[in-house]
PDB file of N, CA and C in Angstrom:
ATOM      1  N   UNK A   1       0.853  -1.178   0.000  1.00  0.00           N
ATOM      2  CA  UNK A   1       0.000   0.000   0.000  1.00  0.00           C
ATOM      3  C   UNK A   1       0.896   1.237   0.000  1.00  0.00           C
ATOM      4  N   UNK A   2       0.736   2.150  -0.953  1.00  0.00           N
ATOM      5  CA  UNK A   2       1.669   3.634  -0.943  1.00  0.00           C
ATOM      6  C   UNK A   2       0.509   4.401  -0.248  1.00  0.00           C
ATOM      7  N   UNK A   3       1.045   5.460  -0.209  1.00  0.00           N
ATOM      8  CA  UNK A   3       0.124   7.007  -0.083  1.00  0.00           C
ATOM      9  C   UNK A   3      -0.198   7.357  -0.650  1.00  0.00           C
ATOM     10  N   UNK A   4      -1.754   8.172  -0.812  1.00  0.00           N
ATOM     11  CA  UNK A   4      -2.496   7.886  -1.876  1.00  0.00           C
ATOM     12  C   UNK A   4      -2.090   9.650  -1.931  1.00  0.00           C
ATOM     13  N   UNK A   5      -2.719  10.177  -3.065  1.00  0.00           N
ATOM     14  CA  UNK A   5      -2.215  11.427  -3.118  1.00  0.00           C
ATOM     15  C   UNK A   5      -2.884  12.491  -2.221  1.00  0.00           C
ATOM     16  N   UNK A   6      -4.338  12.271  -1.460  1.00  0.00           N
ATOM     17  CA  UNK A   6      -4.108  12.953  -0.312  1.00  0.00           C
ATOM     18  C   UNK A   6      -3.593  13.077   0.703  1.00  0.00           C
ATOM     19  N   UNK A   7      -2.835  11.879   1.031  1.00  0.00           N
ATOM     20  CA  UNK A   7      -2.137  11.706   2.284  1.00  0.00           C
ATOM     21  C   UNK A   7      -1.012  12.866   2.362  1.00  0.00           C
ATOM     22  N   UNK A   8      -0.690  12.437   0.778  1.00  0.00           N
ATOM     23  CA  UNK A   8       0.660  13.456   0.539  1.00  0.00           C
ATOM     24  C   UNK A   8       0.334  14.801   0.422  1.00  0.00           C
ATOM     25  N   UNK A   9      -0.580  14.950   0.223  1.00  0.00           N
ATOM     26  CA  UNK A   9      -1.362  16.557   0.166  1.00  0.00           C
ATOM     27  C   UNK A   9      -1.214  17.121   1.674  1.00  0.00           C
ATOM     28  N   UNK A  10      -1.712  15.830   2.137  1.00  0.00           N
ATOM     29  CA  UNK A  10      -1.920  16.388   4.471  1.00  0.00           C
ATOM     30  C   UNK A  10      -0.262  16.846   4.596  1.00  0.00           C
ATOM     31  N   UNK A  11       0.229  15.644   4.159  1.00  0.00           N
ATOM     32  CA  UNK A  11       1.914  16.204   4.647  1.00  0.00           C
ATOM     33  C   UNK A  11       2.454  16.818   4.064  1.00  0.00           C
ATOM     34  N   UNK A  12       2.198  17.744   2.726  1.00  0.00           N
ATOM     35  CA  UNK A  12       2.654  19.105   2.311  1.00  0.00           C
ATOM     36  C   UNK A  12       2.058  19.782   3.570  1.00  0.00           C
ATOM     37  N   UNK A  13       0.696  19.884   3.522  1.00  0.00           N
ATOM     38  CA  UNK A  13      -0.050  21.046   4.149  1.00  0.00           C
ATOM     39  C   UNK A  13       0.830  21.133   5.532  1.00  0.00           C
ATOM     40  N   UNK A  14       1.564  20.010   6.655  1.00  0.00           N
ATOM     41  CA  UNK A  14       1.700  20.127   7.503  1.00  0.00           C
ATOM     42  C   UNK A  14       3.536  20.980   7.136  1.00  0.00           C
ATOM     43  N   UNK A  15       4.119  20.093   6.610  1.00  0.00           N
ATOM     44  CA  UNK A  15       4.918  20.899   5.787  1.00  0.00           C
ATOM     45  C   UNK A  15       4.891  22.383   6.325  1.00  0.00           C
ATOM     46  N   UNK A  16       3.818  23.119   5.085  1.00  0.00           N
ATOM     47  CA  UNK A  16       3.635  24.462   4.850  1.00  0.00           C
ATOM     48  C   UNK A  16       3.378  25.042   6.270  1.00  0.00           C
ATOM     49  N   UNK A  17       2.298  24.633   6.960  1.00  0.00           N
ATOM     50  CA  UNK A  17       2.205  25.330   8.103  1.00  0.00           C
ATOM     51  C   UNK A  17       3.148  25.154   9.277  1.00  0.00           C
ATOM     52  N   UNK A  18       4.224  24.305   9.230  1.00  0.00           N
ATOM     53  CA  UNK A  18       5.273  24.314  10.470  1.00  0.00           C
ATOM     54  C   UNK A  18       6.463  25.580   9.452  1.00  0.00           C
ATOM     55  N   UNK A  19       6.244  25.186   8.267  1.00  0.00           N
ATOM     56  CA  UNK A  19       7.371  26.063   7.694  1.00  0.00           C
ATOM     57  C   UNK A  19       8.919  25.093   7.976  1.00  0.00           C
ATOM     58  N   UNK A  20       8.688  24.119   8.152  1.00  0.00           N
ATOM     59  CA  UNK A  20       9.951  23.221   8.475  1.00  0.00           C
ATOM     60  C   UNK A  20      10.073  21.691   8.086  1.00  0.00           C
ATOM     61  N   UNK A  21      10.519  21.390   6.326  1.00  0.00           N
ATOM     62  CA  UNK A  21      10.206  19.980   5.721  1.00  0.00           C
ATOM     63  C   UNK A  21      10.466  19.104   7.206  1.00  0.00           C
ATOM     64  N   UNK A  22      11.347  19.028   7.641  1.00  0.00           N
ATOM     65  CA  UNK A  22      11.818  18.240   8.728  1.00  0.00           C
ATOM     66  C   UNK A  22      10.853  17.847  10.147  1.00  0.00           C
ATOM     67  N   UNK A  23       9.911  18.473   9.815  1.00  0.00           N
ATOM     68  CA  UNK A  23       9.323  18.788  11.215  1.00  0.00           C
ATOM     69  C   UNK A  23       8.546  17.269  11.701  1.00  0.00           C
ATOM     70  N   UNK A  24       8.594  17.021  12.575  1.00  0.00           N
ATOM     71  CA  UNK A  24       7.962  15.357  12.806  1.00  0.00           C
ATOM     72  C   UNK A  24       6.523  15.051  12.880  1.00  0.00           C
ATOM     73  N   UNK A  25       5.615  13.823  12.485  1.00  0.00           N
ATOM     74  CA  UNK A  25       4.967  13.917  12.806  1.00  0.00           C
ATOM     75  C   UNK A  25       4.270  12.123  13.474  1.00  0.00           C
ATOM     76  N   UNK A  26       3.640  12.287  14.465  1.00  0.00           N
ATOM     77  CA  UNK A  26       3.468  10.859  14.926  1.00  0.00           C
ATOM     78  C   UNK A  26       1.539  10.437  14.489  1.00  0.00           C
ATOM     79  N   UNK A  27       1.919   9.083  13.830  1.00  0.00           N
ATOM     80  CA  UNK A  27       0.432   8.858  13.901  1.00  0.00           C
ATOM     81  C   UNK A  27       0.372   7.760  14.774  1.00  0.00           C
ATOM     82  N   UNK A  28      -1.196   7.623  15.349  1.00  0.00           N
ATOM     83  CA  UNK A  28      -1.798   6.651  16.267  1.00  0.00           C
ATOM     84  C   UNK A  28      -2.892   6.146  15.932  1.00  0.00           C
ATOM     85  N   UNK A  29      -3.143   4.829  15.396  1.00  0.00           N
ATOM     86  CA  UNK A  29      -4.086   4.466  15.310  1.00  0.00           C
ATOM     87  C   UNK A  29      -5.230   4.321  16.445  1.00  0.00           C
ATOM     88  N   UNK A  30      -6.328   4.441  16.843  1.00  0.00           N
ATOM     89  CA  UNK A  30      -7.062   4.316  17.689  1.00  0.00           C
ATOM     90  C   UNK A  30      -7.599   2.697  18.175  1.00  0.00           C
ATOM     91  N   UNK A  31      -7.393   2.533  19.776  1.00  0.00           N
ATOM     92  CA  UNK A  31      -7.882   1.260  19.990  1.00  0.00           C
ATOM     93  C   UNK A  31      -9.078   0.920  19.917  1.00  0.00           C
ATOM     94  N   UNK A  32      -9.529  -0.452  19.526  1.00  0.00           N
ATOM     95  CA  UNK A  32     -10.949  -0.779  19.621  1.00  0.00           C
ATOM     96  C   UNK A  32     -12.136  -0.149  20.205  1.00  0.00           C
ATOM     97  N   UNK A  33     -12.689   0.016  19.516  1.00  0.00           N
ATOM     98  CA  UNK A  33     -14.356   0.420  20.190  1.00  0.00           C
ATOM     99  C   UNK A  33     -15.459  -0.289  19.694  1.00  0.00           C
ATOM    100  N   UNK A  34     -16.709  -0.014  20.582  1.00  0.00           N
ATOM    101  CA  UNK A  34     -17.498  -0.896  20.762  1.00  0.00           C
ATOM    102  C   UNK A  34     -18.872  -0.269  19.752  1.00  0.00           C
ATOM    103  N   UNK A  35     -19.490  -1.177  18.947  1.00  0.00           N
ATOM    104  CA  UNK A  35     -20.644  -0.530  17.914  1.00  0.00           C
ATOM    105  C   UNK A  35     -20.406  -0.446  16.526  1.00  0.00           C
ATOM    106  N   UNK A  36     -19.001  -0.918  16.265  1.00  0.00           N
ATOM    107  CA  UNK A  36     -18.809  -1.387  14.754  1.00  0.00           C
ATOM    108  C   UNK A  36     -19.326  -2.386  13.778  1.00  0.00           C
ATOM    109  N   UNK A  37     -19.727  -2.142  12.973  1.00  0.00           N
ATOM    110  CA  UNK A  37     -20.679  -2.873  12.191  1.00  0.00           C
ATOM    111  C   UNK A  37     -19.471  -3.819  11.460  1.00  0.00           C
ATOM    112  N   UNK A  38     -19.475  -5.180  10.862  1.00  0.00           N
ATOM    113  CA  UNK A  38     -18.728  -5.811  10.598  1.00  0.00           C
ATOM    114  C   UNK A  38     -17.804  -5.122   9.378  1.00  0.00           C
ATOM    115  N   UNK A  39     -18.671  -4.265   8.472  1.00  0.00           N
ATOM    116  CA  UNK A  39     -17.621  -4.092   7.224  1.00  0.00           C
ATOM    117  C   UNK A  39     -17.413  -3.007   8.007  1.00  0.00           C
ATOM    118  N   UNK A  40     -17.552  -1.850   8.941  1.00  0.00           N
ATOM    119  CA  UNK A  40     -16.448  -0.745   9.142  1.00  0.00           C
ATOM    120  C   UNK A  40     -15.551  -1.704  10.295  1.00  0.00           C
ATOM    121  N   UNK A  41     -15.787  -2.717  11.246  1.00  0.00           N
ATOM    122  CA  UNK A  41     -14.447  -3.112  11.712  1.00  0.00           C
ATOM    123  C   UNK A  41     -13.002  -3.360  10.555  1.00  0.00           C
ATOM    124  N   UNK A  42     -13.576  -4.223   9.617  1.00  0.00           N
ATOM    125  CA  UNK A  42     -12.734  -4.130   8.235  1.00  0.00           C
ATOM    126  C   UNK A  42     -11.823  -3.383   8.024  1.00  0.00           C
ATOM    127  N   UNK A  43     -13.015  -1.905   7.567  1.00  0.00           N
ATOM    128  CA  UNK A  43     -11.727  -1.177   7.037  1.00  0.00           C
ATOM    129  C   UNK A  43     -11.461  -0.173   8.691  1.00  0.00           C
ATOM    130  N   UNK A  44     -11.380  -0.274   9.662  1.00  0.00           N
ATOM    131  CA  UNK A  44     -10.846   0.096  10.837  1.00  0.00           C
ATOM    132  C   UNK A  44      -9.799  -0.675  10.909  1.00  0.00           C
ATOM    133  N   UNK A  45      -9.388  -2.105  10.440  1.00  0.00           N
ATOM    134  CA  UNK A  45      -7.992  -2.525  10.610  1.00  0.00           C
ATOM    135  C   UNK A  45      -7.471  -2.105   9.730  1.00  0.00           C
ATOM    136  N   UNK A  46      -7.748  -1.575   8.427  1.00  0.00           N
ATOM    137  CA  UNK A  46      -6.591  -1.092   7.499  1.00  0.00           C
ATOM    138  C   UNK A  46      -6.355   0.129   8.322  1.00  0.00           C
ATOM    139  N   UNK A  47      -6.047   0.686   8.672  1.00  0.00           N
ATOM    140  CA  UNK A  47      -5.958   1.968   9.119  1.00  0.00           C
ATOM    141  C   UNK A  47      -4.420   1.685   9.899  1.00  0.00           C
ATOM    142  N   UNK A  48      -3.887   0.700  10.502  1.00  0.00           N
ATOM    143  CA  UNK A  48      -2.328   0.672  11.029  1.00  0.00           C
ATOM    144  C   UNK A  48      -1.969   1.092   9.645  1.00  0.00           C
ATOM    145  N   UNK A  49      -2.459  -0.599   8.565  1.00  0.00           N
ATOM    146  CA  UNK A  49      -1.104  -1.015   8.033  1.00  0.00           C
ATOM    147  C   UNK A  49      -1.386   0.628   6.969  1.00  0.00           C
ATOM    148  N   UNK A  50      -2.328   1.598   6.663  1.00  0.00           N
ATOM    149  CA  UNK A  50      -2.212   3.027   5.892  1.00  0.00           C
ATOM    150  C   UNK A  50      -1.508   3.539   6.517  1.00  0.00           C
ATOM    151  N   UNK A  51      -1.574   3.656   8.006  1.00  0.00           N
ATOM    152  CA  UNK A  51      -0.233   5.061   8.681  1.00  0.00           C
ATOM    153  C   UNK A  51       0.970   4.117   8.376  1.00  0.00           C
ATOM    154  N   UNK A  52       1.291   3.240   8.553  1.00  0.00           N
ATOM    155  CA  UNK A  52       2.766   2.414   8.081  1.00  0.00           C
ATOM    156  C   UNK A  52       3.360   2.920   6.890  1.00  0.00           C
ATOM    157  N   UNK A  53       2.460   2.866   5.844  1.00  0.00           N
ATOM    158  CA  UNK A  53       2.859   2.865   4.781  1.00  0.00           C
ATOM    159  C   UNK A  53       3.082   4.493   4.405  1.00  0.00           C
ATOM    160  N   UNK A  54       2.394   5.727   4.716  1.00  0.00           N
ATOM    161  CA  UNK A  54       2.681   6.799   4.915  1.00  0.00           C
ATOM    162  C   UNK A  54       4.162   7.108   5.550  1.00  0.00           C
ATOM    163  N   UNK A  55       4.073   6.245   6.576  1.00  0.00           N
ATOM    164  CA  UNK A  55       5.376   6.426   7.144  1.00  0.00           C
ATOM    165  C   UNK A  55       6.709   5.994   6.454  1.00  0.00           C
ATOM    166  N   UNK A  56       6.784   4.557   5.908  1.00  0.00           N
ATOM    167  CA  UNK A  56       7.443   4.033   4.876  1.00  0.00           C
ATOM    168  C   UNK A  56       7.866   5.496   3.635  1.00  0.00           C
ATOM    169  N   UNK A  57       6.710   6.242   3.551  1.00  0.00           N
ATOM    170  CA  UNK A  57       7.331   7.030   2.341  1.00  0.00           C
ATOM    171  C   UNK A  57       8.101   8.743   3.034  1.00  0.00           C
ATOM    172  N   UNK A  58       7.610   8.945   4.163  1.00  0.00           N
ATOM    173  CA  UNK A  58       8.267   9.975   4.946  1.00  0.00           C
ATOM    174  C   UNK A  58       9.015   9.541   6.210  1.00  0.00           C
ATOM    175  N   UNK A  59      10.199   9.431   5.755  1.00  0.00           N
ATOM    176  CA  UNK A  59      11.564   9.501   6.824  1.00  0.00           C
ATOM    177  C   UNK A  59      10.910  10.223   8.435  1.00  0.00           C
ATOM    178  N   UNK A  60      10.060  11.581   8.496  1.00  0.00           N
ATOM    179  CA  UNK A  60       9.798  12.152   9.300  1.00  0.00           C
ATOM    180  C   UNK A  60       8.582  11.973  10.046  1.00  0.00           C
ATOM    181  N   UNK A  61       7.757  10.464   9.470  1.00  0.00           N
ATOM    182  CA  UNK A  61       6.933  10.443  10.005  1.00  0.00           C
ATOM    183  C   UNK A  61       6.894   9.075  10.927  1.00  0.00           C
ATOM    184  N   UNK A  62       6.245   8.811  12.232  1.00  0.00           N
ATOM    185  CA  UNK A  62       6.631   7.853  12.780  1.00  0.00           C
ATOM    186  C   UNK A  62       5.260   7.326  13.099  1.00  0.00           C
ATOM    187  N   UNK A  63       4.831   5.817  13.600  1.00  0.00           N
ATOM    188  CA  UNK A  63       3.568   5.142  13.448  1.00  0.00           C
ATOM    189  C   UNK A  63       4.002   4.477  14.573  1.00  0.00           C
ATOM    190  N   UNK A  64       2.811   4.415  15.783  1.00  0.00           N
ATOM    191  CA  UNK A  64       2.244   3.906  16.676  1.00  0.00           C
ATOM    192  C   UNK A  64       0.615   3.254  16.764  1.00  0.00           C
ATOM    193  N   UNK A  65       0.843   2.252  16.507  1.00  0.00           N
ATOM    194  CA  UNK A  65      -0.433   1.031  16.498  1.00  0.00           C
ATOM    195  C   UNK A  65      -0.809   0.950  17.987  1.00  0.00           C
ATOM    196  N   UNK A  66      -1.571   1.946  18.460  1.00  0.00           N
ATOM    197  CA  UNK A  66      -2.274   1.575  19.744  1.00  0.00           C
ATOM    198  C   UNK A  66      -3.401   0.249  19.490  1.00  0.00           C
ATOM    199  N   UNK A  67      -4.006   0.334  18.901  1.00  0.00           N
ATOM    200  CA  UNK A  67      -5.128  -0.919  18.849  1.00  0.00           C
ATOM    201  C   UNK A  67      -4.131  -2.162  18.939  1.00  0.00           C
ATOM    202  N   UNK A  68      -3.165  -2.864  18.621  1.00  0.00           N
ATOM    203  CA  UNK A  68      -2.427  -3.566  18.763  1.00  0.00           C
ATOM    204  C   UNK A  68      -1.709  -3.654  20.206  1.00  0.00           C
ATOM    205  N   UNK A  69      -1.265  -2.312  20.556  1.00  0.00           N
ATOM    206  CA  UNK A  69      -0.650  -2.288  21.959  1.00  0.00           C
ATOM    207  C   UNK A  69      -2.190  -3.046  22.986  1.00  0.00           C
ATOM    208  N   UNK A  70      -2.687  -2.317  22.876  1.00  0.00           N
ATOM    209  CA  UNK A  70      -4.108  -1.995  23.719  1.00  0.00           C
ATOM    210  C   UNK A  70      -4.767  -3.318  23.530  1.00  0.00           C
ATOM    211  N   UNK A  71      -4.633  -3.861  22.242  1.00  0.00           N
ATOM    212  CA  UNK A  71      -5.640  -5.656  22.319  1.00  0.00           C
ATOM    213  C   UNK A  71      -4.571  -6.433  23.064  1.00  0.00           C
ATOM    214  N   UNK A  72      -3.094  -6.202  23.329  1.00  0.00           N
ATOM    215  CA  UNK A  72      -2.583  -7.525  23.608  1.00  0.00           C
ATOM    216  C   UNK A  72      -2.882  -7.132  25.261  1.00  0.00           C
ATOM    217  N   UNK A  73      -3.539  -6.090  25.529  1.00  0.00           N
ATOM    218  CA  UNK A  73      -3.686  -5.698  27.534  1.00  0.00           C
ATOM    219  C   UNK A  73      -5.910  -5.968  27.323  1.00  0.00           C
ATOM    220  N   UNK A  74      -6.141  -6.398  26.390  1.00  0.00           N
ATOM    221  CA  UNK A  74      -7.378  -6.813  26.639  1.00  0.00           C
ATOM    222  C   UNK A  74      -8.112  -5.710  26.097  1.00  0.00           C
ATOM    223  N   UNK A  75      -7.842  -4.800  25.599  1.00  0.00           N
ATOM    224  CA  UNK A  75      -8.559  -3.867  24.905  1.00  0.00           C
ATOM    225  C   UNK A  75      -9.573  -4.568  23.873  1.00  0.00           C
ATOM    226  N   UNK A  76     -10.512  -5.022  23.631  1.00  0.00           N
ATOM    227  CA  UNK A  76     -11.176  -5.887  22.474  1.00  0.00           C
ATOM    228  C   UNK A  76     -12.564  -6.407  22.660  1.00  0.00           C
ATOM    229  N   UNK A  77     -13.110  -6.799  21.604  1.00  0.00           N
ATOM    230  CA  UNK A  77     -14.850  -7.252  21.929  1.00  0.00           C
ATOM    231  C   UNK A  77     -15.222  -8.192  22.501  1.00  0.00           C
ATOM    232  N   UNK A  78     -13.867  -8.963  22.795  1.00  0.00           N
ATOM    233  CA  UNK A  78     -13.783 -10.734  23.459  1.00  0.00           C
ATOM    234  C   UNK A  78     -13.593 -10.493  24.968  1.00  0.00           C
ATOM    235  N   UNK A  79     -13.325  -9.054  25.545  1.00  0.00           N
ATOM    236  CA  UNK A  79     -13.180  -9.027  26.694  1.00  0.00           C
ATOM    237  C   UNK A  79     -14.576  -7.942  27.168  1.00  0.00           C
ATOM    238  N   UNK A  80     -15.151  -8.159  27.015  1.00  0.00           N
ATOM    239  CA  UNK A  80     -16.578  -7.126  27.853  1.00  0.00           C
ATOM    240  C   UNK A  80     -16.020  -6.363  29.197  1.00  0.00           C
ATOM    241  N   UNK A  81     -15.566  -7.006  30.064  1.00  0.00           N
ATOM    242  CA  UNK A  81     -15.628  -6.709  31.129  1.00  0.00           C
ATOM    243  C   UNK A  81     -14.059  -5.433  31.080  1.00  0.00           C
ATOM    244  N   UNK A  82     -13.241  -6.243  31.148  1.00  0.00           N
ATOM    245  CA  UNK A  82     -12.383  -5.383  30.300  1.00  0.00           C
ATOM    246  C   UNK A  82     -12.523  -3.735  29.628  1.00  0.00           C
ATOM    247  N   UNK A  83     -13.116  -3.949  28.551  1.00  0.00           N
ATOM    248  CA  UNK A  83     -13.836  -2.782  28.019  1.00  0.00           C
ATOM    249  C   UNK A  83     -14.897  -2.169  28.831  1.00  0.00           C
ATOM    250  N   UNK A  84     -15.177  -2.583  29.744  1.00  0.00           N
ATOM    251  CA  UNK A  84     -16.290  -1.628  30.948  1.00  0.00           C
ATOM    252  C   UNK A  84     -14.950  -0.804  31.950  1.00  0.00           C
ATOM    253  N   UNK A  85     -14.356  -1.453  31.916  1.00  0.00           N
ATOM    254  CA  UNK A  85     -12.951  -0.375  32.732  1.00  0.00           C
ATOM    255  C   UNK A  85     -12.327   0.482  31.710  1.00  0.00           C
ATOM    256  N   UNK A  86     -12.422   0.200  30.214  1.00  0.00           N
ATOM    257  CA  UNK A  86     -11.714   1.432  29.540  1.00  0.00           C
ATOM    258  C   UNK A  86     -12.631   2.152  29.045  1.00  0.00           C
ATOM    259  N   UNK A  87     -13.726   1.972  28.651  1.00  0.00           N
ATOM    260  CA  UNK A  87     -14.445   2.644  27.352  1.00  0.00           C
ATOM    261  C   UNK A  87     -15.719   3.203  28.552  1.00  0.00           C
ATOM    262  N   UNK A  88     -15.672   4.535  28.823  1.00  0.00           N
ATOM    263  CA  UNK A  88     -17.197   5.067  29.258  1.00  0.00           C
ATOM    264  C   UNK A  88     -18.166   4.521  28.604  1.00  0.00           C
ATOM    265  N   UNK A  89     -18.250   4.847  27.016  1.00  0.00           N
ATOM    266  CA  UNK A  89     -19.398   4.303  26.043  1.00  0.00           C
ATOM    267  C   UNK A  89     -19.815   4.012  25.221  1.00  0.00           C
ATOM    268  N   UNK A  90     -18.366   2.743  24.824  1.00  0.00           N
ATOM    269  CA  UNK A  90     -18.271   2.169  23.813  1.00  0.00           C
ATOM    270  C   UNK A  90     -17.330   2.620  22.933  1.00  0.00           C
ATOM    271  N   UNK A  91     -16.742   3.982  23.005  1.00  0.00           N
ATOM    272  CA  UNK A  91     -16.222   4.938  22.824  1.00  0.00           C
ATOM    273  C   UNK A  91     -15.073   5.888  22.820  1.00  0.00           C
ATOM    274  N   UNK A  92     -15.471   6.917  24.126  1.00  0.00           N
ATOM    275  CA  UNK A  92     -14.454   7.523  24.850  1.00  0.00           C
ATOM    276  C   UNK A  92     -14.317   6.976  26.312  1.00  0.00           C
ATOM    277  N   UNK A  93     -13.099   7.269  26.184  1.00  0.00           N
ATOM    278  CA  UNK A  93     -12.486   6.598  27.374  1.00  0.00           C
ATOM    279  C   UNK A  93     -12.614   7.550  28.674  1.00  0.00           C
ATOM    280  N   UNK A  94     -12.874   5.882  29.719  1.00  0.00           N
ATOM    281  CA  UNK A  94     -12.940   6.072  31.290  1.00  0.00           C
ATOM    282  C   UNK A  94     -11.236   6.226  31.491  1.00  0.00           C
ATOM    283  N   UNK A  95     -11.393   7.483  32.366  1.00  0.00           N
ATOM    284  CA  UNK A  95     -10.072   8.006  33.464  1.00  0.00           C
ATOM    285  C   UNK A  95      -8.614   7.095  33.158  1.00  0.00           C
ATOM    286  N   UNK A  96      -9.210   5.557  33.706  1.00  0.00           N
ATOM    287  CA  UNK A  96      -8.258   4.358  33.574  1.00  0.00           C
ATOM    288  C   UNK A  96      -8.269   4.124  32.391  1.00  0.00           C
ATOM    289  N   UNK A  97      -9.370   3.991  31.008  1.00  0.00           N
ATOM    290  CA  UNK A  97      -8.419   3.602  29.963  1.00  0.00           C
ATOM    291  C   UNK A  97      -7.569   4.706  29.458  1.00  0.00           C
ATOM    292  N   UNK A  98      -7.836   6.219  29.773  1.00  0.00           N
ATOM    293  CA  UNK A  98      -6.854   6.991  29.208  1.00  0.00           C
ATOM    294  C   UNK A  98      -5.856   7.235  29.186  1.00  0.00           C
ATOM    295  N   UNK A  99      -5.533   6.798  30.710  1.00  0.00           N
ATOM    296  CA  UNK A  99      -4.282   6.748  31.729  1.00  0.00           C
ATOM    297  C   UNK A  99      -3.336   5.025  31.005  1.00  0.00           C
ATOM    298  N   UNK A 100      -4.124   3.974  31.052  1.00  0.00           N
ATOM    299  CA  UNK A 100      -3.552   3.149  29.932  1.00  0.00           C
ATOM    300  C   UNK A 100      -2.965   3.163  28.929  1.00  0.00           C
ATOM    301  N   UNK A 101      -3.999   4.060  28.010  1.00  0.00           N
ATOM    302  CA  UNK A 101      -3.683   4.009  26.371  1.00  0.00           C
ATOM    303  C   UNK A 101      -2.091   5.127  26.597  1.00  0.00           C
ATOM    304  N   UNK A 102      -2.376   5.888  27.286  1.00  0.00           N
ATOM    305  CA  UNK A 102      -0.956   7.482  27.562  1.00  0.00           C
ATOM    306  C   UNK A 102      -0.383   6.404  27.459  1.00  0.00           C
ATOM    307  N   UNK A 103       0.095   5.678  28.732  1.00  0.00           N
ATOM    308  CA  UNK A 103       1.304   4.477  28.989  1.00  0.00           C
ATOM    309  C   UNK A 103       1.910   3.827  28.396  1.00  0.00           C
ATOM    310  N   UNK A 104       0.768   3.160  27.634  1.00  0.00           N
ATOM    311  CA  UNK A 104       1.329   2.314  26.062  1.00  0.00           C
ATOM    312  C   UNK A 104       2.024   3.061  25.243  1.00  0.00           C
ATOM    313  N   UNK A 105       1.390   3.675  25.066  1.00  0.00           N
ATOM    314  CA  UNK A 105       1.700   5.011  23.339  1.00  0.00           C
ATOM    315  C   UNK A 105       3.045   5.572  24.168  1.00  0.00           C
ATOM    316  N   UNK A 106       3.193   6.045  25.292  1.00  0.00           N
ATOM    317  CA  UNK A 106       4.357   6.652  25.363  1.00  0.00           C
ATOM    318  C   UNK A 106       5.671   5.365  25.548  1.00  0.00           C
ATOM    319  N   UNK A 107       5.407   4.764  26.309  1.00  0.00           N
ATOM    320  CA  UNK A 107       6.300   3.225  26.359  1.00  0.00           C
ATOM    321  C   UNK A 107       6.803   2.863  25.063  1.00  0.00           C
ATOM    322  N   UNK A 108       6.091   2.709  23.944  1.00  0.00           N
ATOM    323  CA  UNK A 108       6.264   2.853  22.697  1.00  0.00           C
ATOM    324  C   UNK A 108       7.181   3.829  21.772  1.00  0.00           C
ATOM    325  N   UNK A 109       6.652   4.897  22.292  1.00  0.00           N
ATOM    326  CA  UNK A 109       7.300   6.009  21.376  1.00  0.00           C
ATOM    327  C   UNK A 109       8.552   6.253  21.685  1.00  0.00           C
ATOM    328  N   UNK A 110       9.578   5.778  23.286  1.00  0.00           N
ATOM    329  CA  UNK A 110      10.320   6.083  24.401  1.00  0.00           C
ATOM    330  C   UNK A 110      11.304   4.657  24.088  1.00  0.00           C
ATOM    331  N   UNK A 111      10.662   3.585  23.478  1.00  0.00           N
ATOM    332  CA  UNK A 111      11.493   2.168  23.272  1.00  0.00           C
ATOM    333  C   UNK A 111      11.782   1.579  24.194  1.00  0.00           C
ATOM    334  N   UNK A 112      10.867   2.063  25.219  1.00  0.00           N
ATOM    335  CA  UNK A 112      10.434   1.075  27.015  1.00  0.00           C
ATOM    336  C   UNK A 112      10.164  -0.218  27.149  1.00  0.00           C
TER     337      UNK A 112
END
């Protein structure tokens, strides 16, 4: 999968408005939530391997797969109970999953 030509459009635009080719940028995919209909879970998993491949074509851009971090700590539809401690409502996140997902994503980004 390349970048399709809007992607590359976003990262001119970000480009233009830092005023600095170099300037970094991190993507995060979002962890599981609850109320997905089977074909948008679908294309909700393409969504790592698209920031990957964005990243693959910009040196300056870096990719963090929270849904991956976050399913292997139980983040997912197989754990209900689980997801009643992260997700207020199905959704956005309770106190503790936010305080989670920070942990991961930064553990990650830090090479913890």
């Amino acid at each position: 999968m390349t970048p399709s030509s809007r992607e590359n459009r976003i990262l001119g635009k970000r480009q233009a408005w830092t005023r600095d080719a170099n300037s970094p940028v991190i993507l995060m995919s979002d962890p599981y939530r609850e109320g997905l209909t089977s074909a948008m879970e679908e294309e909700y998993a393409l969504y790592p391997g698209a920031q990957r491949a964005i990243a693959a074509a910009d040196p300056h851009v870096l990719v963090v797969n929270s849904r991956r971090l976050m399913d292997e700590r139980g983040w997912r539809a197989a754990r209900p109970n689980r997801l009643a401690e992260l997700l207020e409502d199905g959704v956005h996140y309770t106190p503790r999953g936010a305080i989670e997902l920070a942990e991961a994503e930064m553990r990650a980004l830090l090479g913890l």
